[in-house]
Structure formats: C-alpha cells, structure tokens
Protein backbone atom coordinates (compact mmCIF):
# COMPACT_ATOMS: atom_id res chain seq x y z
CA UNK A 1 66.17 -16.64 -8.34
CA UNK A 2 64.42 -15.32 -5.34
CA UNK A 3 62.53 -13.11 -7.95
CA UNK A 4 61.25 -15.35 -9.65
CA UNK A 5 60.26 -17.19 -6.33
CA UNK A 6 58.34 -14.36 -5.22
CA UNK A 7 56.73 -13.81 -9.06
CA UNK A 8 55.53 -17.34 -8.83
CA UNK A 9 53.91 -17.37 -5.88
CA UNK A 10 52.24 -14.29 -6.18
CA UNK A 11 51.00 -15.83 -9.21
CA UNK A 12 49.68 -18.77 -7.20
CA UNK A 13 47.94 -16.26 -4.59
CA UNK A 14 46.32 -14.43 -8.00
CA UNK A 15 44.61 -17.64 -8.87
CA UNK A 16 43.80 -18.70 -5.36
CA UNK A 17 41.85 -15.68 -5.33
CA UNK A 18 39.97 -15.96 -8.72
CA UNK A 19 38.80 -19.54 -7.65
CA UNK A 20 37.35 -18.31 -4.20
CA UNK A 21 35.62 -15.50 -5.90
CA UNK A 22 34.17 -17.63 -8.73
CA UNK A 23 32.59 -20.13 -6.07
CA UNK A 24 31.96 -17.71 -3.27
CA UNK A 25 28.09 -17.31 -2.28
CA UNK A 26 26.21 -14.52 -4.06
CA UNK A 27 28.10 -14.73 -7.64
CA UNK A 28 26.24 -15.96 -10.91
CA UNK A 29 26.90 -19.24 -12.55
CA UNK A 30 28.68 -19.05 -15.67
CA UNK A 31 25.15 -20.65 -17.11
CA UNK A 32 23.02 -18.34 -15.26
CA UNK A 33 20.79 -16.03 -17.45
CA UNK A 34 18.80 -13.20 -16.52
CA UNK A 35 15.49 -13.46 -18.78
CA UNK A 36 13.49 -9.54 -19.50
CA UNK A 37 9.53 -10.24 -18.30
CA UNK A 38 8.69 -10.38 -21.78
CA UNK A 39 10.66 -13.53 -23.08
CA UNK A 40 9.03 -15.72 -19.93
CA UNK A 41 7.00 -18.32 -21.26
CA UNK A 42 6.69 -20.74 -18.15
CA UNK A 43 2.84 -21.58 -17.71
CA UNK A 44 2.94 -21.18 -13.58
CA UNK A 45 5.07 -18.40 -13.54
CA UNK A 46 2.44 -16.63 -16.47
CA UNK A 47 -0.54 -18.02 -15.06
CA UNK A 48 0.17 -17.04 -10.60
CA UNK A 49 1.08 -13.45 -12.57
CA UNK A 50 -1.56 -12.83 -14.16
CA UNK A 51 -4.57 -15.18 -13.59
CA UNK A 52 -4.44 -16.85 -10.12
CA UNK A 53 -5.49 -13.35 -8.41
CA UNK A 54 -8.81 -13.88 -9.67
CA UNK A 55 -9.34 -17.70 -10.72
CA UNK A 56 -7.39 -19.22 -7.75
CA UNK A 57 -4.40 -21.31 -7.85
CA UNK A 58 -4.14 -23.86 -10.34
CA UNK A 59 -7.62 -22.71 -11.73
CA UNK A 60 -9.71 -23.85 -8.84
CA UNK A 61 -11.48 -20.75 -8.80
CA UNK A 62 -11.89 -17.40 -6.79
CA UNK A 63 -13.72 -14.33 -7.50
CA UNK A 64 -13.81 -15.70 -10.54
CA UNK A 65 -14.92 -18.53 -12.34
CA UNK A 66 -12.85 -21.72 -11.91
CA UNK A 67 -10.82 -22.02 -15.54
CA UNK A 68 -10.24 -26.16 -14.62
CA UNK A 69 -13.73 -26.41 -14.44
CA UNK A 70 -14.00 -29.55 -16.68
CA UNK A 71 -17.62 -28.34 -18.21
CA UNK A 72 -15.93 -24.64 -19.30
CA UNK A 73 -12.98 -26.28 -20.79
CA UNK A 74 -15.75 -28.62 -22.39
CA UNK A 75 -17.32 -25.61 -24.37
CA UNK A 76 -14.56 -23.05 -24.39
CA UNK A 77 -11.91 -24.15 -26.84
CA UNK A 78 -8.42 -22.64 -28.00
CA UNK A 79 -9.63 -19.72 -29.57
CA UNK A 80 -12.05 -18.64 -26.60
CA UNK A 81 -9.35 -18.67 -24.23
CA UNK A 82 -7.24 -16.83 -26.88
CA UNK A 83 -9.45 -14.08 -27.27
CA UNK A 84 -10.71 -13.26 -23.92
CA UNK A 85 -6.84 -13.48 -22.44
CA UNK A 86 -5.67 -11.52 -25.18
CA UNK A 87 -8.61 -8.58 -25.75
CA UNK A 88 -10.25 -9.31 -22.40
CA UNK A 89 -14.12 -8.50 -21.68
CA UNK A 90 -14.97 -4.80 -21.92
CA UNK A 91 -17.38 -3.75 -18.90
CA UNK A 92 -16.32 -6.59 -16.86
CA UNK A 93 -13.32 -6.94 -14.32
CA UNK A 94 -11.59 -9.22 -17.04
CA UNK A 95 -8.83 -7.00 -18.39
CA UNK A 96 -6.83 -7.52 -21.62
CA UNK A 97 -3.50 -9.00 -21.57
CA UNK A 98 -1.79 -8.84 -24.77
CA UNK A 99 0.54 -6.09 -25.72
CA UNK A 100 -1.44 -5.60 -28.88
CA UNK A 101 -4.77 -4.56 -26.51
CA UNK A 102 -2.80 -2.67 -24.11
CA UNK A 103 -1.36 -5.17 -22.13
CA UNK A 104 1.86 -6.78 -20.38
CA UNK A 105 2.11 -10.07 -22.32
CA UNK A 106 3.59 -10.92 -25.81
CA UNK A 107 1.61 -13.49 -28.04
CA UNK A 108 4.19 -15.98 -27.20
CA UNK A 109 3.12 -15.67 -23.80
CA UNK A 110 -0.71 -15.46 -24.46
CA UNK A 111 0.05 -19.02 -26.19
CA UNK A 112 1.95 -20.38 -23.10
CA UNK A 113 -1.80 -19.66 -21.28
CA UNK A 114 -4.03 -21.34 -23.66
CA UNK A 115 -1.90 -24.34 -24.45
CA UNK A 116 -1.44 -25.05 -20.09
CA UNK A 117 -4.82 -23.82 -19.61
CA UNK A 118 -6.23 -26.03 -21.88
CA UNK A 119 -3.94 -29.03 -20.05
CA UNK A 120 -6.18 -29.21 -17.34
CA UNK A 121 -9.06 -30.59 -19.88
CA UNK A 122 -9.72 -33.62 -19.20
CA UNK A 123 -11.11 -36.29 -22.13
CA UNK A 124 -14.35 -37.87 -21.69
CA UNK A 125 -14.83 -36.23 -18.20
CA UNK A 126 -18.19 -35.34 -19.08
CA UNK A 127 -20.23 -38.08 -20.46
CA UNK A 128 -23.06 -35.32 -21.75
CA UNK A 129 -22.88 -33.07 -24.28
CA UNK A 130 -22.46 -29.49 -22.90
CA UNK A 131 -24.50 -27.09 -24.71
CA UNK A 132 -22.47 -24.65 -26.79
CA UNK A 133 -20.76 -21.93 -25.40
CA UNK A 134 -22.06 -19.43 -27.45
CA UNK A 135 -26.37 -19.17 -28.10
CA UNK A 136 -27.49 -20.64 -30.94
CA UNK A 137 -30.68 -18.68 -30.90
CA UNK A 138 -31.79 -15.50 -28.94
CA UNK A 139 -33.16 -15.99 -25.77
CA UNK A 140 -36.80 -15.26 -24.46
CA UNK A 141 -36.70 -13.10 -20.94
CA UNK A 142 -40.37 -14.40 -21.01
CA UNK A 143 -39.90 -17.78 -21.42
CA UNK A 144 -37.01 -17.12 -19.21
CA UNK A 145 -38.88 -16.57 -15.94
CA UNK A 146 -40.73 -20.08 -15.31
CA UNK A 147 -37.66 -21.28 -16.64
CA UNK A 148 -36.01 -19.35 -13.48
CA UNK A 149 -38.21 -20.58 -11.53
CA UNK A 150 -37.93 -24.09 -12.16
CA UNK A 151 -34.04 -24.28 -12.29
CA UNK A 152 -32.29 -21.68 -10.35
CA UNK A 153 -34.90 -20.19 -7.67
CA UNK A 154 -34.43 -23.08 -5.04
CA UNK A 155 -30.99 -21.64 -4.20
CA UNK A 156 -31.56 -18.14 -5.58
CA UNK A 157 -34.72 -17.16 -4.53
CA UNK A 158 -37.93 -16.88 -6.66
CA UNK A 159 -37.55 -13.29 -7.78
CA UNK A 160 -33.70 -14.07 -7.88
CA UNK A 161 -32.87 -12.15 -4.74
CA UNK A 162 -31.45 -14.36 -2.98
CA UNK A 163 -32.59 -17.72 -0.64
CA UNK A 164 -31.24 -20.22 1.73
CA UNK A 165 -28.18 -21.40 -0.28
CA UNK A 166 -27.16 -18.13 -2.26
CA UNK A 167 -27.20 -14.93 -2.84
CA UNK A 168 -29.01 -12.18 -5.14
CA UNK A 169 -28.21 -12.98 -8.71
CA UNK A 170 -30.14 -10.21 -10.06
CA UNK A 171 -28.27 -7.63 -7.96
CA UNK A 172 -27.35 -4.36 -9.56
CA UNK A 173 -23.75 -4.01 -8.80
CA UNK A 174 -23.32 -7.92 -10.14
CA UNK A 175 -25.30 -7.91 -13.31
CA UNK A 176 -22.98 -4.03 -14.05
CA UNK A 177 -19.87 -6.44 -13.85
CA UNK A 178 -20.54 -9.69 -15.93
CA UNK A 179 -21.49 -10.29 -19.40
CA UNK A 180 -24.05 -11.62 -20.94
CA UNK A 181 -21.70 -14.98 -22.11
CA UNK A 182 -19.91 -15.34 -18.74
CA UNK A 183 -23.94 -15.26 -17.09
CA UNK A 184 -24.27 -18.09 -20.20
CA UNK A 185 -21.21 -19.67 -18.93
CA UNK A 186 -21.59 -20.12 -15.61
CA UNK A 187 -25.14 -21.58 -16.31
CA UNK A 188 -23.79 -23.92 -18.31
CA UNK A 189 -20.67 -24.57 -16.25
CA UNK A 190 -21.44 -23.61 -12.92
CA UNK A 191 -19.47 -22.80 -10.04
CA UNK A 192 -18.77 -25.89 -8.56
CA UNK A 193 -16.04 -24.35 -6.16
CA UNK A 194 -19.38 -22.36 -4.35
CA UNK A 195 -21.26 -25.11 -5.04
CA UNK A 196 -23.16 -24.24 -7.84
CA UNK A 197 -24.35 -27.03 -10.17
CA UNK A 198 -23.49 -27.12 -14.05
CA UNK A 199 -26.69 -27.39 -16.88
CA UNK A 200 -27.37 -30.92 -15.29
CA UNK A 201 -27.39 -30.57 -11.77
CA UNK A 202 -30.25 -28.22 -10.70
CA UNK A 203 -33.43 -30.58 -10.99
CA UNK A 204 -32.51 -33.93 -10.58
CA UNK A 205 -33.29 -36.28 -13.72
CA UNK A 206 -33.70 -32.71 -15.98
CA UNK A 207 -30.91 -30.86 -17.40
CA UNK A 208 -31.51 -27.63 -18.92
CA UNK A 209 -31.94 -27.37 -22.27
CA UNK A 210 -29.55 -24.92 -24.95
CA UNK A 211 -32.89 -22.56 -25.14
CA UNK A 212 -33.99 -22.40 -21.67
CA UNK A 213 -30.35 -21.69 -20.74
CA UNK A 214 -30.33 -18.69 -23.14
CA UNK A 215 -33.97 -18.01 -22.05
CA UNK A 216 -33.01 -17.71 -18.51
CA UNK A 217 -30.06 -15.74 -19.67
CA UNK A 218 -32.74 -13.59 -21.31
CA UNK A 219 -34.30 -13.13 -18.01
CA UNK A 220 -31.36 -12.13 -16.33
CA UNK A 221 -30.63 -9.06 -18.49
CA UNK A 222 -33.61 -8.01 -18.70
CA UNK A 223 -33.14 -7.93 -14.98
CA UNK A 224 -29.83 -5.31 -15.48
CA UNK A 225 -30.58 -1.79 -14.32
CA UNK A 226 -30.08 0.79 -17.54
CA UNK A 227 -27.87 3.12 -15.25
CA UNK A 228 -26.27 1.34 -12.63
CA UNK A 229 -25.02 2.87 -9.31
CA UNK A 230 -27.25 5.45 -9.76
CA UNK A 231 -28.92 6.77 -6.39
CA UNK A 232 -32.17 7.90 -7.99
CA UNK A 233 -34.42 6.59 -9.89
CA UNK A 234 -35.56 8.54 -12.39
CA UNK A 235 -32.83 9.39 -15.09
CA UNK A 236 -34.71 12.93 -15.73
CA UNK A 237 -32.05 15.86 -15.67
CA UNK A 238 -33.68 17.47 -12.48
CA UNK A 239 -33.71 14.32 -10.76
CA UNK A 240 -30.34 14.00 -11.56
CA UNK A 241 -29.26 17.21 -10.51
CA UNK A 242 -31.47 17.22 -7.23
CA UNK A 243 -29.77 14.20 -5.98
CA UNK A 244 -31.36 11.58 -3.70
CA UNK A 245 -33.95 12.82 -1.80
C-alpha cells in the first residue's frame, strides 16, 4: 500500500511538471510554425524587405520614386510592376528580385508585391488621362530643348543644371543611374514627395503633351555622357593612359 502511495504521487509530481513546462515562458505553442524565407508571402513583411530601403515606407518614396504615387500606378499596370520586380532594370540601382533572375524571392512572392502594390491605386484619383507609360513615338532631343525650357527649367535651370528649387538633372553621375523609362516616368509622374509636379503641374493651364514628354526625354539623353566617371575627356588611348592632367 505505501508503494503504491508513493507510485501515485510521483505520478502526480510527473505531470505537475509537464504542465509547468508546456506553459512556462520561452516554449512554442503547439500551433506555432516556423515558416523558411521563401514560403513568406505577407505584403509588409515582403515589401519593408525588399522595397522600403529605397521607395520609403508604405511607398511614400525615398531615393527612389514613390510606388503609391497615384499617377505611376495610373500608367504602370500588373505586368510593369511584374517585370521590373522580377528582372529589375539593368544599369540602374533597381536590382532583380526573382529567383529565376538571380534573386531572393519566389514568384509567389513577386505576386504578393504586385497584387499589394497595386492596392494602393486608387480609382478615379486622377481625373486626366496620364499619358502612356511607355513612348508611343521616338522622341526629338531637338524639339526637346524649348520643350525643356518651357516645362522643367523654372526649377531646373535653363541648361538643366540646376536653379532655385532643384538640382542638376543633367548631371553625369544621375543620368549613368536611371533609364531612359524611369526619366519618362518621373516626367509623367513626378516626384511629388520632393515636390516635383506630374505632366500637369509645371505651367499652369498646360500639361505636357505624350510627344513633348518623350521629346524632352530625348533631350535628356542626349544630355548622358558616352563614358561616365571618366576624369578626362578625350576617350583617345593616350589620354586614357596619361590620366588627368
């Protein structure tokens, strides 16, 4: 009998102990589940990863152009988004993301971007018709400059190097790091987070038209230096080798 007191009680103490150590701080719910990197698929978790460094939180913008910018989600649709997250922009600080380009994220994931990045669109926020994203025609770097000059040098500057209310946009280390669409873009869409009107906003009472937009565009490029970073200016192979003088 007083085995079997002692046997039970022990017993008792056994599953005292399992109960503390199930609820004791520290241990994992029985629901609990460790997910690998690759099967997360929450938008804010994808986005703060991988985007936010460079567009700003919640797509407000940063170094880079605002992605909630009502006008760019106006004129880039699913499969913009899509391509550039997925292949990125070669030449540009835009990297690719998708594990079939050499990066992190699976396609489920590249989805999870578009689909919350395109959330932030917002219907009938416009009232205009953008322009379209992409140039209809090739632009004139002629035609270009009065257009320049009539749209973009009050903040800019007339030869583009800069004014009262911003800076260079024909500088070489810029121009070396954009595109020609993302200069396209942000003509279109502006950066309204630096205060940088869209197509509409740069002459009261005249928004730009699709050509001058890819005229001044035009202008722009033609404005990119051949070899940039270089120190000299002659590409010759003794200048090169002399070095700056």
């Amino acid at each position: 009998m007083k085995h079997q007191a002692i046997l039970v009680i022990s017993t008792m103490v056994a599953l005292m102990t399992c109960g503390a150590c199930s609820s004791s701080r520290g241990a994992p719910r029985a629901d609990s589940e460790v997910l690998p990197p690759s099967q997360i698929v929450d938008f804010n978790l994808l986005y703060g990863q991988n985007c936010a460094g460079c567009h700003g939180p919640e797509g407000k913008g940063g170094a880079a152009l605002a992605l909630a910018n009502p006008v760019f989600l106006a004129i880039a649709d699913d499969n913009v988004i899509r391509r550039i997250a997925t292949s990125g922009v070669p030449g540009t600080p835009m990297p690719a993301f998708a594990q079939s380009a050499g990066g992190m994220l699976t396609d489920k994931q590249i989805d999870a971007l578009v689909r919350g990045i395109r959330s932030w669109a917002k219907s009938d926020a416009l009232g205009d018709t953008p322009p379209p994203y992409s140039a209809q025609a090739p632009g004139d770097p002629q035609s270009g400059a009065p257009a320049y000059r009539t749209y973009c040098s009050s903040c800019h500057g007339v030869d583009g190097r800069g004014g009262s209310k911003a800076s260079s946009i024909v500088d070489g280390s810029y121009l070396a790091l954009v595109s020609d669409q993302e200069l396209r873009t942000i003509v279109i869409a502006g950066r309204p987070e630096l205060g940088a009107p869209d197509w509409r906003g740069n002459v009261e009472g005249r928004p730009m038209s699709a050509q001058e937009i890819s005229d001044v565009v035009a202008w722009l490029v033609s404005q990119r230096t051949q070899f940039p970073g270089q120190p000299y200016t002659s590409s010759s192979p003794e200048r090169a080798k002399a070095g700056p003088r």
